[in-house]
Protein backbone atom coordinates (compact mmCIF):
# COMPACT_ATOMS: atom_id res chain seq x y z
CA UNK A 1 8.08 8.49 -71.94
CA UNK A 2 7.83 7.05 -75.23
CA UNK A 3 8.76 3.68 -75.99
CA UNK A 4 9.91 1.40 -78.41
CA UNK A 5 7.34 -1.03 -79.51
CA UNK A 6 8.50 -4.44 -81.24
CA UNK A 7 6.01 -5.42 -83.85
CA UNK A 8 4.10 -8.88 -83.28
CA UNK A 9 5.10 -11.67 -85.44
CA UNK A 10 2.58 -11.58 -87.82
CA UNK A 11 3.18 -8.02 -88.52
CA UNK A 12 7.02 -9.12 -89.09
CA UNK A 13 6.46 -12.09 -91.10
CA UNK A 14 4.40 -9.87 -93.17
CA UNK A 15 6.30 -6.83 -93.51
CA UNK A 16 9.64 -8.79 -93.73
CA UNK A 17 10.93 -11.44 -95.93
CA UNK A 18 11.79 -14.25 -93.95
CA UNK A 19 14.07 -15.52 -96.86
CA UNK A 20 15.91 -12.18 -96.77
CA UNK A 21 16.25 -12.08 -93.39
CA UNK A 22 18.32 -15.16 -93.42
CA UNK A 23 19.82 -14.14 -96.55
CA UNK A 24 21.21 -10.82 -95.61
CA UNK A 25 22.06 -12.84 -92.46
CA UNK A 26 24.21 -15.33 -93.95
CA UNK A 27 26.41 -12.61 -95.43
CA UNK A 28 27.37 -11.44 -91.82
CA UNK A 29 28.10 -14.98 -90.80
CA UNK A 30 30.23 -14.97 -93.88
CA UNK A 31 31.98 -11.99 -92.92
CA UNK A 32 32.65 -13.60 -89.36
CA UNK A 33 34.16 -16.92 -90.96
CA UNK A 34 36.73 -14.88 -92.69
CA UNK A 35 37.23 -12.65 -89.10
CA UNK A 36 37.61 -15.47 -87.32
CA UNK A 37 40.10 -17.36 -89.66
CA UNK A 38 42.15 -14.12 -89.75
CA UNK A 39 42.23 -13.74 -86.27
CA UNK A 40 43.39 -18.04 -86.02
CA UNK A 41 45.60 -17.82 -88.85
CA UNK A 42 48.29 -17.03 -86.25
CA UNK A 43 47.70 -20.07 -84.09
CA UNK A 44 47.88 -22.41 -87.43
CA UNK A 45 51.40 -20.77 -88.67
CA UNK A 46 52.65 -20.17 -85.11
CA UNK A 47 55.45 -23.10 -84.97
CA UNK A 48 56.65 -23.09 -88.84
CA UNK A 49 56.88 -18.92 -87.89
CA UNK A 50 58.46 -19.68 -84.67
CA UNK A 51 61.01 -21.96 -86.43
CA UNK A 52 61.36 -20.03 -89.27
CA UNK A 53 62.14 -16.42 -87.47
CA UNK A 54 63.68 -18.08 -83.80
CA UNK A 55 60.59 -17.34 -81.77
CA UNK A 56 59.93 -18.18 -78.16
CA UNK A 57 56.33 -19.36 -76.90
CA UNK A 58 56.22 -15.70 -74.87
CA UNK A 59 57.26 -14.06 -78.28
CA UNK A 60 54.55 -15.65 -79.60
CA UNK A 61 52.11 -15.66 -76.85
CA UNK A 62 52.90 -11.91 -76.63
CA UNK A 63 52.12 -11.27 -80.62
CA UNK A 64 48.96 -12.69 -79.84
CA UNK A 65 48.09 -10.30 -76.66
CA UNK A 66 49.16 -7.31 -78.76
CA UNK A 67 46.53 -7.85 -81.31
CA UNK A 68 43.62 -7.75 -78.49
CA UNK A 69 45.31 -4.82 -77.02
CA UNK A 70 44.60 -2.82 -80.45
CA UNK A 71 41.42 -5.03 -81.02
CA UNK A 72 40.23 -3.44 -77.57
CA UNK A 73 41.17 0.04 -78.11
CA UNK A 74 39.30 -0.19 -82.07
CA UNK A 75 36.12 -1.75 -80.55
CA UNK A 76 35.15 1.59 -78.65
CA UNK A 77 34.75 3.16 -82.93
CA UNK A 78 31.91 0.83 -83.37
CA UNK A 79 29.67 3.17 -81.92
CA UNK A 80 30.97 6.31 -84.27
CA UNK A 81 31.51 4.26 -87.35
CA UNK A 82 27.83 3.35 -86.99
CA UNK A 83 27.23 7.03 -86.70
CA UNK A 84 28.41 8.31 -89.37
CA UNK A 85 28.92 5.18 -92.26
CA UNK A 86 26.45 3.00 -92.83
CA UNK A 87 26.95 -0.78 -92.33
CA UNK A 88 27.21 -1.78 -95.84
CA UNK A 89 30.30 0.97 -95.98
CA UNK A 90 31.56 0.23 -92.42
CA UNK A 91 32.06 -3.21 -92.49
CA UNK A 92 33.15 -2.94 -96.22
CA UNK A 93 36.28 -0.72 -95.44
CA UNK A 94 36.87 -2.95 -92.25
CA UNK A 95 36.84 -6.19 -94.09
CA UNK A 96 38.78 -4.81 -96.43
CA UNK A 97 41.93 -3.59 -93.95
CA UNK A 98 41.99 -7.14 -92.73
CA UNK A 99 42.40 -8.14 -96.55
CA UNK A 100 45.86 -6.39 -96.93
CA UNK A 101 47.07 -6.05 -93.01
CA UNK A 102 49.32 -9.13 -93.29
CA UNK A 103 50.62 -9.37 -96.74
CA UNK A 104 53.92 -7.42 -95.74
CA UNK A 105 54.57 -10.70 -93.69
CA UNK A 106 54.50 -12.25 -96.73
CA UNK A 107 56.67 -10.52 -98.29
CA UNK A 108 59.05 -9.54 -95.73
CA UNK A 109 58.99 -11.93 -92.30
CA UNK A 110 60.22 -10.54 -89.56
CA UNK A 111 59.14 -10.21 -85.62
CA UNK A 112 58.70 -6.37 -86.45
CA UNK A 113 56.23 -6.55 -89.55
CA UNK A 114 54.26 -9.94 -87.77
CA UNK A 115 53.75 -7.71 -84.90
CA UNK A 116 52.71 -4.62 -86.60
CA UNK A 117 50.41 -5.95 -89.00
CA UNK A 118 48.74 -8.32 -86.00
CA UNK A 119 48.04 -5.10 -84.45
CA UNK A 120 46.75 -3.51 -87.35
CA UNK A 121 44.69 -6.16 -87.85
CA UNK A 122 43.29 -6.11 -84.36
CA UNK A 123 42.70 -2.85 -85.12
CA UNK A 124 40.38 -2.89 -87.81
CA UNK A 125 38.94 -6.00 -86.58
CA UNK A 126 37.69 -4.16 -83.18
CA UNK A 127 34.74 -2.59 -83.88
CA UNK A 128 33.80 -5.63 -86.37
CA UNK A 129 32.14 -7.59 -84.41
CA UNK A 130 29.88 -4.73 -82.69
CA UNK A 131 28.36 -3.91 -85.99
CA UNK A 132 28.31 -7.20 -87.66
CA UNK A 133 25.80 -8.17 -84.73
CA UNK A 134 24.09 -5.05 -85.41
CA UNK A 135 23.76 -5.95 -89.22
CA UNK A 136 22.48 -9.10 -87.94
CA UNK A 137 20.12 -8.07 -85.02
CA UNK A 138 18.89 -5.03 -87.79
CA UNK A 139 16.47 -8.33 -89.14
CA UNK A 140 15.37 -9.83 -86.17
CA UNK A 141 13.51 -8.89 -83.51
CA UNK A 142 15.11 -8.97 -80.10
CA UNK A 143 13.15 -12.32 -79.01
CA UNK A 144 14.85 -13.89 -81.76
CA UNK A 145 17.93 -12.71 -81.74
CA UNK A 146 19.65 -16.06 -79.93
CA UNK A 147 19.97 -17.99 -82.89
CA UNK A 148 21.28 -15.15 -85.19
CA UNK A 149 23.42 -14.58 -82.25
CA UNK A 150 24.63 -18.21 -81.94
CA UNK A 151 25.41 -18.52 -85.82
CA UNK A 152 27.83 -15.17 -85.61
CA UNK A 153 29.53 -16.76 -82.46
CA UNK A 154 29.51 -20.11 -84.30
CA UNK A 155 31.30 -18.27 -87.55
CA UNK A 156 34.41 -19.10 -85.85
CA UNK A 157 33.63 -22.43 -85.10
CA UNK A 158 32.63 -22.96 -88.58
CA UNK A 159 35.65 -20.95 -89.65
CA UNK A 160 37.81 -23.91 -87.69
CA UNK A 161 36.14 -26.52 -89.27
CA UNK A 162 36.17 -25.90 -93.01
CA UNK A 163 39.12 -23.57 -93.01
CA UNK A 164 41.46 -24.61 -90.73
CA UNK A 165 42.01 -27.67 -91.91
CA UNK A 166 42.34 -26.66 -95.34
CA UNK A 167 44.60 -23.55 -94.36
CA UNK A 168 46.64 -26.23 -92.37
CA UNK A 169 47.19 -28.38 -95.28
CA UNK A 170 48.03 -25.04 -97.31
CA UNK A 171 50.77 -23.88 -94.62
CA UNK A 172 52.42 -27.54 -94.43
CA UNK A 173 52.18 -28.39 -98.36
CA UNK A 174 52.94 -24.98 -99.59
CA UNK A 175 54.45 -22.67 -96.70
CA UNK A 176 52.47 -20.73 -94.25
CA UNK A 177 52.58 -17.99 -96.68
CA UNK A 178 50.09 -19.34 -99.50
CA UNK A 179 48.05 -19.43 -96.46
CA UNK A 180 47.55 -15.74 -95.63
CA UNK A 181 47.48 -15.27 -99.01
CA UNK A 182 44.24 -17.28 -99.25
CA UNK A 183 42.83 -15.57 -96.35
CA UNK A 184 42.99 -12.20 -98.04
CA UNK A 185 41.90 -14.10 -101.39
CA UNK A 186 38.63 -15.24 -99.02
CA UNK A 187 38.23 -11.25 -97.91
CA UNK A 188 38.25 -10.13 -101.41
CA UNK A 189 35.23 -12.24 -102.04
CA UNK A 190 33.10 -11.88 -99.20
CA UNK A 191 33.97 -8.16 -100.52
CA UNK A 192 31.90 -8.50 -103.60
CA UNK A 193 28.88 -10.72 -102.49
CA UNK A 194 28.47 -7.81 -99.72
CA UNK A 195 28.26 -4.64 -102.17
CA UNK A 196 26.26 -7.08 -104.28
CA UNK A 197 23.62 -8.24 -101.53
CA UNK A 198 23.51 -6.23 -98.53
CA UNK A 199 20.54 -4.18 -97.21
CA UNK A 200 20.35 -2.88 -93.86
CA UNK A 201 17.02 -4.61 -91.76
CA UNK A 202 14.13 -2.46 -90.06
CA UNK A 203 15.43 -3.12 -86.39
CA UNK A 204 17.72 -0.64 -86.09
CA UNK A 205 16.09 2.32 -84.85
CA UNK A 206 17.53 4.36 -87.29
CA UNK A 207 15.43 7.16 -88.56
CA UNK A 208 13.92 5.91 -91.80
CA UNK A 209 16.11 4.75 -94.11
CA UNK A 210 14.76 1.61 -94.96
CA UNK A 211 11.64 -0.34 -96.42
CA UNK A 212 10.32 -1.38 -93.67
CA UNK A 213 11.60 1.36 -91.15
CA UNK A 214 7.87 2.31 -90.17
CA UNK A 215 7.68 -0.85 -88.42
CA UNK A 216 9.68 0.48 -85.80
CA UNK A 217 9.02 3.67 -83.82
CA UNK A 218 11.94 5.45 -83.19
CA UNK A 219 12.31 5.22 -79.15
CA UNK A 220 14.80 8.15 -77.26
CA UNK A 221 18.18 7.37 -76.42
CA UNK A 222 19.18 7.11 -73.06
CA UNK A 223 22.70 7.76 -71.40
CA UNK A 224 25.20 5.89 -71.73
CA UNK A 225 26.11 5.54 -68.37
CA UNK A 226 22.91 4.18 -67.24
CA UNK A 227 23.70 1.27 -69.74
CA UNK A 228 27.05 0.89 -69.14
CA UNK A 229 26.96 0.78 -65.22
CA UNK A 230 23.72 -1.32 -64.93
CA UNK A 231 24.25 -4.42 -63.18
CA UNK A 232 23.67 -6.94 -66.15
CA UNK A 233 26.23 -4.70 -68.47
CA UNK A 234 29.20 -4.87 -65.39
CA UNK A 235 28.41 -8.76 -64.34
CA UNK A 236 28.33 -10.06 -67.97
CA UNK A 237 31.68 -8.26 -68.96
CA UNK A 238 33.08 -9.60 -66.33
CA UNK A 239 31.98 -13.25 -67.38
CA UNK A 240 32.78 -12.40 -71.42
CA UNK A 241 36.40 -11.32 -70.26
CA UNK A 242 36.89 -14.81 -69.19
CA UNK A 243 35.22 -16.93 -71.60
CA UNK A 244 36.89 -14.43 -74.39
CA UNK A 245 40.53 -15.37 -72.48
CA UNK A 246 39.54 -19.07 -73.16
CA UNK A 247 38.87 -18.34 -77.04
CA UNK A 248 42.56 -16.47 -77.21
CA UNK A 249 44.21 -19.30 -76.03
CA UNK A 250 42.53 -21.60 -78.20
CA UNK A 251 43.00 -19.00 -81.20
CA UNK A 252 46.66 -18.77 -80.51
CA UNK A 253 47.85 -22.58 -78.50
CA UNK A 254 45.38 -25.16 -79.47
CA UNK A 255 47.91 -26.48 -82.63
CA UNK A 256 50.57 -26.07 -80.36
CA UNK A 257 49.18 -27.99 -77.72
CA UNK A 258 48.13 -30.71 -80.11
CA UNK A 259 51.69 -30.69 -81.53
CA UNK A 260 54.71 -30.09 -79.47
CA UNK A 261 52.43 -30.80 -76.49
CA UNK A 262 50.60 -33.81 -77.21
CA UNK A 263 52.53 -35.02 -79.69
CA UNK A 264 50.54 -34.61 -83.17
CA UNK A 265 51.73 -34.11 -86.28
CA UNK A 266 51.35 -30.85 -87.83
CA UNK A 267 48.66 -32.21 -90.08
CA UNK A 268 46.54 -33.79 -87.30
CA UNK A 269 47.22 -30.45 -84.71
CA UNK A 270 45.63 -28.18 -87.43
CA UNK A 271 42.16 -31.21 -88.50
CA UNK A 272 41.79 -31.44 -84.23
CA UNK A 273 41.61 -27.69 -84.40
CA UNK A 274 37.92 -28.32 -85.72
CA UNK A 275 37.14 -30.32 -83.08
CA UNK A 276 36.33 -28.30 -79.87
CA UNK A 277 34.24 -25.75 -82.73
CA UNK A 278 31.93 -28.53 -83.92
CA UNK A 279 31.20 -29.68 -80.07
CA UNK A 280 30.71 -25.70 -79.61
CA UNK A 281 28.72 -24.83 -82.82
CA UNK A 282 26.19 -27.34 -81.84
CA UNK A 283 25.63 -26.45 -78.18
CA UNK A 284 25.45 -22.40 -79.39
CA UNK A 285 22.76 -23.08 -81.71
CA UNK A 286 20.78 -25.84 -79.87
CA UNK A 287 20.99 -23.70 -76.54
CA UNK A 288 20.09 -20.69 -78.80
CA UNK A 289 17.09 -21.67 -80.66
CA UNK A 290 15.56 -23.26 -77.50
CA UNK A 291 15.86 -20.17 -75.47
CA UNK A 292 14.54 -18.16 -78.23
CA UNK A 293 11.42 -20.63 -78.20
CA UNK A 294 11.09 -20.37 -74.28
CA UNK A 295 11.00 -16.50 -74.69
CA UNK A 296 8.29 -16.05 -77.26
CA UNK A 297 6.73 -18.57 -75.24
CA UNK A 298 6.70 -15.84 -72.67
CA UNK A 299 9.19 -16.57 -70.71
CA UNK A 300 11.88 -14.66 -68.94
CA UNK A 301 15.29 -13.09 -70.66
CA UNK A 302 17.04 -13.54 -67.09
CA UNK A 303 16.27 -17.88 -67.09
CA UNK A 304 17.17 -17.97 -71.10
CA UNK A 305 19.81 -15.11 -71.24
CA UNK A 306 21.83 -15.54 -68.10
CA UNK A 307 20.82 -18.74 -66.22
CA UNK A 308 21.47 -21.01 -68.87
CA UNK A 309 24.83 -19.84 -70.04
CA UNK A 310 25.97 -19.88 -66.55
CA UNK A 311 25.27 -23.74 -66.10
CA UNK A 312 27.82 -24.27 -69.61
CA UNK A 313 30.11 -22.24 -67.95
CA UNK A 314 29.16 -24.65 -64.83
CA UNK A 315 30.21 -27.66 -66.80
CA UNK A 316 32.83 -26.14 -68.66
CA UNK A 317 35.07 -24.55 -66.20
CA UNK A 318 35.21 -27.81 -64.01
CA UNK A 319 35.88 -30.06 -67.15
CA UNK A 320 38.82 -27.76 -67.86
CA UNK A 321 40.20 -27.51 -64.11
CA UNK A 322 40.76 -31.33 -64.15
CA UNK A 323 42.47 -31.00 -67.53
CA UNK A 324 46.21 -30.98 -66.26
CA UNK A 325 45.47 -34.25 -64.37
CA UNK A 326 44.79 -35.90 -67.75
CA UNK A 327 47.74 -38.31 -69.29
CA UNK A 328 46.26 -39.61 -72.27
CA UNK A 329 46.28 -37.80 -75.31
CA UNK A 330 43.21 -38.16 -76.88
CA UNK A 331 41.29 -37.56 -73.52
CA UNK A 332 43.03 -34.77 -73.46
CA UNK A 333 41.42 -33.68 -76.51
CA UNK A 334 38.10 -34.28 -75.81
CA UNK A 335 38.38 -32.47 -71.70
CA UNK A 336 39.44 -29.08 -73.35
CA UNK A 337 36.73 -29.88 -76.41
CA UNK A 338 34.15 -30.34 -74.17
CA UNK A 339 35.59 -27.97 -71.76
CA UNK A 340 35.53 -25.53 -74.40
CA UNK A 341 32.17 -25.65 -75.94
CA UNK A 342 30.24 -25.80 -72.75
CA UNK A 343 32.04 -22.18 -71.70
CA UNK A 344 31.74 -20.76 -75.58
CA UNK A 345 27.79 -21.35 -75.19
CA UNK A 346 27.85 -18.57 -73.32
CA UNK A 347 28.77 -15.84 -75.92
CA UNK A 348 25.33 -15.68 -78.03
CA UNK A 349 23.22 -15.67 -75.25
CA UNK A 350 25.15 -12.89 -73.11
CA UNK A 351 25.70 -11.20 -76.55
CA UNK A 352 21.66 -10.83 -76.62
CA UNK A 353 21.24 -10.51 -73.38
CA UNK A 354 22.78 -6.87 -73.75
CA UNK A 355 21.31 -6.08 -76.94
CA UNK A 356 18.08 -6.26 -75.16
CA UNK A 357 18.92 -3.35 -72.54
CA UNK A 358 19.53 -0.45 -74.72
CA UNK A 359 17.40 1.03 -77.46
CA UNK A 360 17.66 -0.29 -80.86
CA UNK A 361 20.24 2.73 -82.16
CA UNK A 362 22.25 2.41 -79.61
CA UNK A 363 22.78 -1.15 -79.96
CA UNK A 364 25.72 -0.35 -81.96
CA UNK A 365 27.74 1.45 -79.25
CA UNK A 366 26.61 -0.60 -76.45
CA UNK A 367 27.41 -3.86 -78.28
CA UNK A 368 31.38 -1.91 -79.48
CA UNK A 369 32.07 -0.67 -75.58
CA UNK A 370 31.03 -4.11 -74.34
CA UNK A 371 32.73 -6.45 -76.93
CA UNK A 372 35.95 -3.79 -76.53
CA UNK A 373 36.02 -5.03 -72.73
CA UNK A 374 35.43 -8.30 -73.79
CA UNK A 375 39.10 -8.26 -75.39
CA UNK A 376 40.78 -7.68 -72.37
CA UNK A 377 40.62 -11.24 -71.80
CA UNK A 378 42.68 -11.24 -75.10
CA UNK A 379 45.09 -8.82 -73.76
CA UNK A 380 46.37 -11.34 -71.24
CA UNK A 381 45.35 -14.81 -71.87
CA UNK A 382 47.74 -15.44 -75.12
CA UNK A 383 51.10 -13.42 -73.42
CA UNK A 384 50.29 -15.62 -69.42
CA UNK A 385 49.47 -18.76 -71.52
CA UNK A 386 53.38 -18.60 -73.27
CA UNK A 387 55.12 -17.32 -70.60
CA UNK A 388 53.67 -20.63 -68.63
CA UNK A 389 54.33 -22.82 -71.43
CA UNK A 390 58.21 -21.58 -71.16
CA UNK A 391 58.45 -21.73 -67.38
CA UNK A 392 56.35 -25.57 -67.02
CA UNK A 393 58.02 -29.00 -66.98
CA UNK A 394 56.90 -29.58 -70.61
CA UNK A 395 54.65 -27.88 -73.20
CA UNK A 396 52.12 -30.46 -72.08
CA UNK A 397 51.61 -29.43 -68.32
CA UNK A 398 51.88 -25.75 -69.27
CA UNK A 399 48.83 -25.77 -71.24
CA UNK A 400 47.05 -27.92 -69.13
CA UNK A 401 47.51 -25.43 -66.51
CA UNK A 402 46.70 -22.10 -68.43
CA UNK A 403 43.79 -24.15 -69.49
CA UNK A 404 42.68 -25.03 -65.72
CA UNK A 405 43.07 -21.51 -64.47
CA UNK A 406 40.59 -20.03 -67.12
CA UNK A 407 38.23 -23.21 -65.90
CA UNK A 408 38.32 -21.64 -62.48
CA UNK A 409 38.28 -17.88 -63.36
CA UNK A 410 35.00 -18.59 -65.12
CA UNK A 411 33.65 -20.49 -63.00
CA UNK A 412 33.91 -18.16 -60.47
CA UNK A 413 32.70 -15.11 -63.23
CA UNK A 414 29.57 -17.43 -63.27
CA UNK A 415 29.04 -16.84 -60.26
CA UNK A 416 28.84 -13.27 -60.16
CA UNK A 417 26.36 -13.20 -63.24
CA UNK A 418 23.77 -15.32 -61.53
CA UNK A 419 23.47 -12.50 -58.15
CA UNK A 420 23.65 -9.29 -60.14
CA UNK A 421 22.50 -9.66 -64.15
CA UNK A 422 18.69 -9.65 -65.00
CA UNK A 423 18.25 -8.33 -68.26
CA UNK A 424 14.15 -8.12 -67.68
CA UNK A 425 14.86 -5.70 -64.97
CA UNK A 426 17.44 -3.53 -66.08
CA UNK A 427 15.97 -3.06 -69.37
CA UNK A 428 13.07 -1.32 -68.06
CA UNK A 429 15.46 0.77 -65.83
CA UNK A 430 17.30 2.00 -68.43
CA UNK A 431 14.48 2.70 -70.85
CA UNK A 432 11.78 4.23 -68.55
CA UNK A 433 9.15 1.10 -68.50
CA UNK A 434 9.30 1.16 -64.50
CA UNK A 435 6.35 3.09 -62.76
């Protein structure tokens, strides 16, 4: 059987611009700041919209879940979109539903138009971030791929920490309308730097299409079962469910439990909000760029890929299990920002840990079926985490304990990651390269 063959580094740093690379890069993480702040726009506005239309926390908690549930069902297109549109067009038209989706809350609040346009919006933000990796991965080869991996997962910790604080200070100076009108502002012009700048990369395994498409030899698909049932594809969606729950509750509750729950004012809720993302953003990218090192250093994708996100889930999911035993504000903050990031350093490295399985064409689809199960965690996390908030003794101990429960869920999802995924092993299953 014929395989793919990655070219050596020199060949690479000689056949592609490293400049570009990072370039055409950059303009994905772009895009993923903007997908990011749309998708924790709801979580800044959620108590001057709960006021404002007579919401309940499960009201809430349940707009929330309803995006995922569309944002799941849109993430299995990723694979046909990349059929038959090319990225630049793809993620153009995507970007540019997520531009408009909420501007009849705007103009007309309402439970009925917040809920339809979250939904639309999870919509056209479900295959997103399938083919934004795949824009990214198209430039680097798949030994490299953690730190272009940890930058997209970072976008939204980057997103929390320049925009949410400035979106924040928007919603409470202006109303929380000015501030989804700057969000769609912010799509328009990631808009026009992308038709501007883009160019698809050579590691696509696309038929050539592209400069430097001889690079890569185009290797035969495989079916999709045998990459959807293998044992690294199962385990890690079953650990990405649970870390992506985590990220929904953050996305949605975080102000809230800042404010009504600890007490913070509006102003201070939203500027925390950056906190857990900078503790993350720097454990993705250190973790990242050393595993990448260790593996063109030779070594294996199951020690960098699997093994080392499982010990941050390790250390994350028993920071956050203690969290509802904490009294004091502040160290409440830091247990679910440390708690966080140590569980979130898990999403580039799984994220290239399945990219590496399938052959580069089908990246696409394997990356939209996988992220699309990922959301289920979204489905349920935001909808449990308000009904418990409702039901507790105060806002306070009902976050704590939504935010212990996901501590021990993946903790326990850790667990079945380390006995069953080995990327090394099932990637030469699934692409003929056992004897």
């Amino acid at each position: 059987m014929t395989t793919h063959q990655i070219p050596n580094s020199a060949t690479v740093k000689a056949a592609v611009n490293i400049r570009t690379a990072w370039g055409m890069t950059g303009l994905v993480v772009f895009l993923y700041v903007v997908n990011f702040a749309d998708k924790a726009i709801l979580g800044i506005i959620a108590q001057p919209l709960k006021r404002e239309l007579g919401l309940s926390s499960t009201q809430i908690g349940m707009v929330g879940s309803l995006f995922f549930l569309t944002f799941t069902i849109g993430g299995f297109l990723a694979g046909p979109i990349n059929k038959y549109m090319t990225l630049r067009w793809g993620l153009l038209l995507l970007a540019a539903m997520w531009s408009v989706t909420l501007l009849p809350l705007v103009i007309s609040a309402s439970i009925v138009t917040l809920i339809a346009g979250r939904m639309v919006l999870g919509f056209a933000e479900g295959p997103s971030s399938a083919l934004m990796h795949t824009a990214a991965y198209s430039w680097h080869p798949p030994a490299k791929r953690g730190l272009p991996g940890a930058l997209l997962m970072g976008s939204g910790s980057i997103g929390k920490i320049l925009l949410a604080p400035i979106l924040t200070a928007i919603s409470v100076t202006f109303g929380w309308r000015y501030a989804v009108i700057t969000l769609s502002i912010l799509g328009l012009a990631w808009s026009v730097c992308w038709v501007i700048g883009w160019r698809e990369g050579p590691f696509t395994g696309r038929t050539p299409k592209t400069p430097h498409a001889d690079l890569v030899n185009m290797e035969p698909s495989v079916p999709w079962r045998t990459i959807f049932l293998s044992r690294t594809f199962v385990s890690c969606c079953i650990l990405t469910i649970v870390v992506y729950a985590l990220t929904t509750v953050v996305l949605t509750w975080l102000p809230s439990y800042f404010e009504p729950g600890l007490g913070y004012s509006a102003m201070q809720a939203g500027s925390m909000f950056a906190i857990p993302s900078v503790i993350a953003l720097i454990l993705m990218i250190g973790s990242s760029v050393t595993t990448d090192r260790v593996l063109l250093r030779g070594g294996k994708s199951r020690t960098s890929r699997i093994i080392v996100p499982c010990i941050g889930v390790f250390i994350g999911g028993t920071i956050l299990a203690v969290l509802p035993m904490i009294n004091v504000p502040i160290v409440a903050v830091a247990v679910v920002s440390v708690g966080y990031a140590a569980v979130s350093m898990a999403f580039p490295l799984l994220n290239a840990a399945i990219s590496e399985i399938c052959p580069p064409q089908q990246t696409a689809g394997t990356m939209g079926v996988y992220l699309a199960v990922m959301a289920i965690g979204g489905l349920i996390a935001p909808y449990a985490t308000g009904v418990i908030v409702d039901n507790a003794v105060s806002p306070a101990v009902g976050y704590g304990q939504s935010f212990q429960a996901i501590g021990i869920l993946a903790f326990l999802a850790a667990i079945v990651v380390l006995i069953f995924a080995n990327p090394d092993r099932d990637r030469a299953a699934i692409r003929g390269d056992m004897p």
